[in-house]
C-alpha atoms as a PDB file:
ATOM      1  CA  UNK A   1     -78.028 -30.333 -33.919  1.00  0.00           C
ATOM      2  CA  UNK A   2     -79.555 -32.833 -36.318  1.00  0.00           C
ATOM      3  CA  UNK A   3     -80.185 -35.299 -34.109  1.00  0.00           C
ATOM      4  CA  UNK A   4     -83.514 -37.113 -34.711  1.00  0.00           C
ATOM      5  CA  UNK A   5     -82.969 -39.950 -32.324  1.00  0.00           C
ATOM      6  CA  UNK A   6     -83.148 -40.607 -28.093  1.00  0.00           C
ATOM      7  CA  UNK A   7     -80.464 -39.166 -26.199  1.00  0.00           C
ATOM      8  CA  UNK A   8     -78.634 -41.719 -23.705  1.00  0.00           C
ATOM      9  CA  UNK A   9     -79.863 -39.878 -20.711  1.00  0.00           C
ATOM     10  CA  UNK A  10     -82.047 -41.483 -18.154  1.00  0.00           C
ATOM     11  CA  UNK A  11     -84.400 -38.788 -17.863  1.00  0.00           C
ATOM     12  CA  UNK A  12     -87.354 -39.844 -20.421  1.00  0.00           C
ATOM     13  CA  UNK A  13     -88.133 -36.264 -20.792  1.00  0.00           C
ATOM     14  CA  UNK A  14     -84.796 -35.132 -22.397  1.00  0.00           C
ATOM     15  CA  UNK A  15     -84.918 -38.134 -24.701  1.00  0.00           C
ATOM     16  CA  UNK A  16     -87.345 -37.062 -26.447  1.00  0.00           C
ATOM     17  CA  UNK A  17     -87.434 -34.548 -29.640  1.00  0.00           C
ATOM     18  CA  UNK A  18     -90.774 -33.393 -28.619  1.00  0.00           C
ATOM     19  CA  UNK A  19     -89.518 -32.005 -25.026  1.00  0.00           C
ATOM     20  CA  UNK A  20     -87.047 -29.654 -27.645  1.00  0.00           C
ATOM     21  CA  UNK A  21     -89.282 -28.614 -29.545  1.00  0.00           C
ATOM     22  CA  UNK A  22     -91.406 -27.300 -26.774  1.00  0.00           C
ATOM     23  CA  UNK A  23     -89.274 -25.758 -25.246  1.00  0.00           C
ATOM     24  CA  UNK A  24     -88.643 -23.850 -28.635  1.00  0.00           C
ATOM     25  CA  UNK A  25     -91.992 -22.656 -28.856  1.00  0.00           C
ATOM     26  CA  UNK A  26     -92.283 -21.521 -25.486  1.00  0.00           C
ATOM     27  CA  UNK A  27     -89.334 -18.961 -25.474  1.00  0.00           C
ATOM     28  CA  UNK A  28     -90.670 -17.965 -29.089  1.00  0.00           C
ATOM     29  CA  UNK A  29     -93.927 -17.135 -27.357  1.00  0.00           C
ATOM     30  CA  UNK A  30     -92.324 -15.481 -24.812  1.00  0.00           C
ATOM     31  CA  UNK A  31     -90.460 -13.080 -27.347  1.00  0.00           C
ATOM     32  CA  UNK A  32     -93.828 -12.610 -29.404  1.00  0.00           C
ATOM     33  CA  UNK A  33     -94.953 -11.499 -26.119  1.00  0.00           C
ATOM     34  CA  UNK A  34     -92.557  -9.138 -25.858  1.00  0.00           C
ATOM     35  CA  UNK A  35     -92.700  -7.712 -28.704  1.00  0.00           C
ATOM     36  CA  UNK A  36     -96.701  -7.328 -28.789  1.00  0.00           C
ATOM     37  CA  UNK A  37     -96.448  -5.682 -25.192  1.00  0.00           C
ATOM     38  CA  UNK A  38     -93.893  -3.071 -26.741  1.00  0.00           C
ATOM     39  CA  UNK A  39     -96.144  -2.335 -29.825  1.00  0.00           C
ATOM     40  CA  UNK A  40     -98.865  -1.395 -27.845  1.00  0.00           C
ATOM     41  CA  UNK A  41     -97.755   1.728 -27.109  1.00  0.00           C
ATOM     42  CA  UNK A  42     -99.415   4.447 -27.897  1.00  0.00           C
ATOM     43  CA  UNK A  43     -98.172   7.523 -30.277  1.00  0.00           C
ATOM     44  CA  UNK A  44    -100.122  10.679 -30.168  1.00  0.00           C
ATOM     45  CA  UNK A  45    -101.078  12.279 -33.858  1.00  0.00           C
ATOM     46  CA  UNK A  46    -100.503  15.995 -32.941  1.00  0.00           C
ATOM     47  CA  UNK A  47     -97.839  18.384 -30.627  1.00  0.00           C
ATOM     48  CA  UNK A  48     -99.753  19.349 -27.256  1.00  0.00           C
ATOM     49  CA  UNK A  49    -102.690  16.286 -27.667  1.00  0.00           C
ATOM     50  CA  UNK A  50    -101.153  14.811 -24.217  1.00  0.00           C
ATOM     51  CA  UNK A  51     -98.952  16.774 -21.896  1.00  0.00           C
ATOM     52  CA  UNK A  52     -97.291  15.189 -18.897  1.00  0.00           C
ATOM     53  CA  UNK A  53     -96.724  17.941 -16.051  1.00  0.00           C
ATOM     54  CA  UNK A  54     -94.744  17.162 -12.802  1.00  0.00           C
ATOM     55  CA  UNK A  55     -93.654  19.929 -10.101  1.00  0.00           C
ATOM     56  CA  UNK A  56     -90.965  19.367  -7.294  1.00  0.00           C
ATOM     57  CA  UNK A  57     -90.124  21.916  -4.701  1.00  0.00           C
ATOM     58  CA  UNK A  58     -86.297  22.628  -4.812  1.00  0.00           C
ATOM     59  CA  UNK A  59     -84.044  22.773  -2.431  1.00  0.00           C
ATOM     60  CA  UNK A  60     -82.174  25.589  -0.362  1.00  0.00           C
ATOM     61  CA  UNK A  61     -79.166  26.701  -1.817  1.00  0.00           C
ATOM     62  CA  UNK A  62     -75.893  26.648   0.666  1.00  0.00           C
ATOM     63  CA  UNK A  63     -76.417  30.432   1.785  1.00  0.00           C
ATOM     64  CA  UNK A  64     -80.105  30.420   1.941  1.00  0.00           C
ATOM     65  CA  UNK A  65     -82.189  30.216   5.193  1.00  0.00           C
ATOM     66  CA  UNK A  66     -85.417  28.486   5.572  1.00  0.00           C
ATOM     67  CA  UNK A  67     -87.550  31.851   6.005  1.00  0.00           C
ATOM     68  CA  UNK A  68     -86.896  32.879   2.368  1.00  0.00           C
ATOM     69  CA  UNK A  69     -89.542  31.149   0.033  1.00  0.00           C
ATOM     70  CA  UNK A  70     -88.549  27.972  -2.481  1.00  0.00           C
ATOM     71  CA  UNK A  71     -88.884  27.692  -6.132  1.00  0.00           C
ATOM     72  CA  UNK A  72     -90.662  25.150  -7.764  1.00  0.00           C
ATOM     73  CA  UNK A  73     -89.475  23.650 -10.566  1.00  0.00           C
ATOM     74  CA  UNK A  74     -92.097  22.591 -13.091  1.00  0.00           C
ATOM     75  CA  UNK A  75     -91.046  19.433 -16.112  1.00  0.00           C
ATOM     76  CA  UNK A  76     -93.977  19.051 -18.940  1.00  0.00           C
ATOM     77  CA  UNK A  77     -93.153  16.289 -21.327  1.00  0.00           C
ATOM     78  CA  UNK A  78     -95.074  16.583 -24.537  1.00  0.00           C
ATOM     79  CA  UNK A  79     -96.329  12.661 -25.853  1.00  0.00           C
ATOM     80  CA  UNK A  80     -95.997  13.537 -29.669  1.00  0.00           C
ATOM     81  CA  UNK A  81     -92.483  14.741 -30.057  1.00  0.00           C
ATOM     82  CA  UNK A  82     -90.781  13.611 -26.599  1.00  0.00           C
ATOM     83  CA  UNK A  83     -89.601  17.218 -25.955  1.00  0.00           C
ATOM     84  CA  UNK A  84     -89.463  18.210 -22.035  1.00  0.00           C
ATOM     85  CA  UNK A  85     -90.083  21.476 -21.254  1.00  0.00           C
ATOM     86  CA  UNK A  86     -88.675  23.102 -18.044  1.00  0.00           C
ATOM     87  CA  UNK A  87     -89.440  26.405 -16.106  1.00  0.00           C
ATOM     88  CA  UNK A  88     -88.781  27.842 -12.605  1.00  0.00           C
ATOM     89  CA  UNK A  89     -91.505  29.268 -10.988  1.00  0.00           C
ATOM     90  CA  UNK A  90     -91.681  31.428  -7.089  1.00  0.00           C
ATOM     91  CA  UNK A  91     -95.053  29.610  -6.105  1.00  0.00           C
ATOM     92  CA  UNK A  92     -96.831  26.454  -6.902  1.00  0.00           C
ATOM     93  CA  UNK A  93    -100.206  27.936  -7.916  1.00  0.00           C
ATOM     94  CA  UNK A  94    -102.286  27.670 -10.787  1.00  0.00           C
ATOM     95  CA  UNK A  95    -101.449  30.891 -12.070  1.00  0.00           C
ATOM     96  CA  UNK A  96     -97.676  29.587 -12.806  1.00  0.00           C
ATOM     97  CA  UNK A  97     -98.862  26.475 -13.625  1.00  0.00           C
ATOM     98  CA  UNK A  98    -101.154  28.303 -16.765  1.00  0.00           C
ATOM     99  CA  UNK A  99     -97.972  30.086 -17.415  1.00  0.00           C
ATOM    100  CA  UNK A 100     -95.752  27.374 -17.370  1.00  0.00           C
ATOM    101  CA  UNK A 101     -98.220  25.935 -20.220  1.00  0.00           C
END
């Protein structure tokens, strides 16, 4: 804006350059704060170093009854390359689970 001298507002606050200018270098922090909470993310250096694994029971399909047994779905996300995996398995045991892996 250029403008290097008070403001005709009442409000000594606003008059002043300084008030703009600190108000400048608070949103700036605020976007360098930003930006430093996004960078710390972390990146894995090899496929399979990190594996997230999450099961959910599924649902009954429309001409199922509730005496036959549910499948359990099982979603592994691998940290290095961002690829989910996906498998269907009768049971939620550890035996699926090693051969969901």
């Amino acid at each position: 804006m250029k403008q290097f001298v008070p403001l005709t507002s009442k409000n000594k606050r606003y008059k002043t350059i300084s008030y703009r200018i600190k108000r400048v270098v608070k949103v700036e922090k605020t976007i360098e704060d930003k930006l430093r909470r996004q960078a710390k993310r972390y990146n894995k250096t090899y496929p399979g170093e990190m594996l997230h694994v999450n099961t959910k029971r599924l649902p009954l399909l429309k001409n199922e009854t509730k005496q036959q047994t549910r499948d359990y779905l099982f979603v592994g996300i691998d940290d290095f390359s961002r690829e989910p995996y996906v498998g269907i398995y009768p049971d939620k045991s550890q035996f699926s689970l090693v051969q969901f892996l």
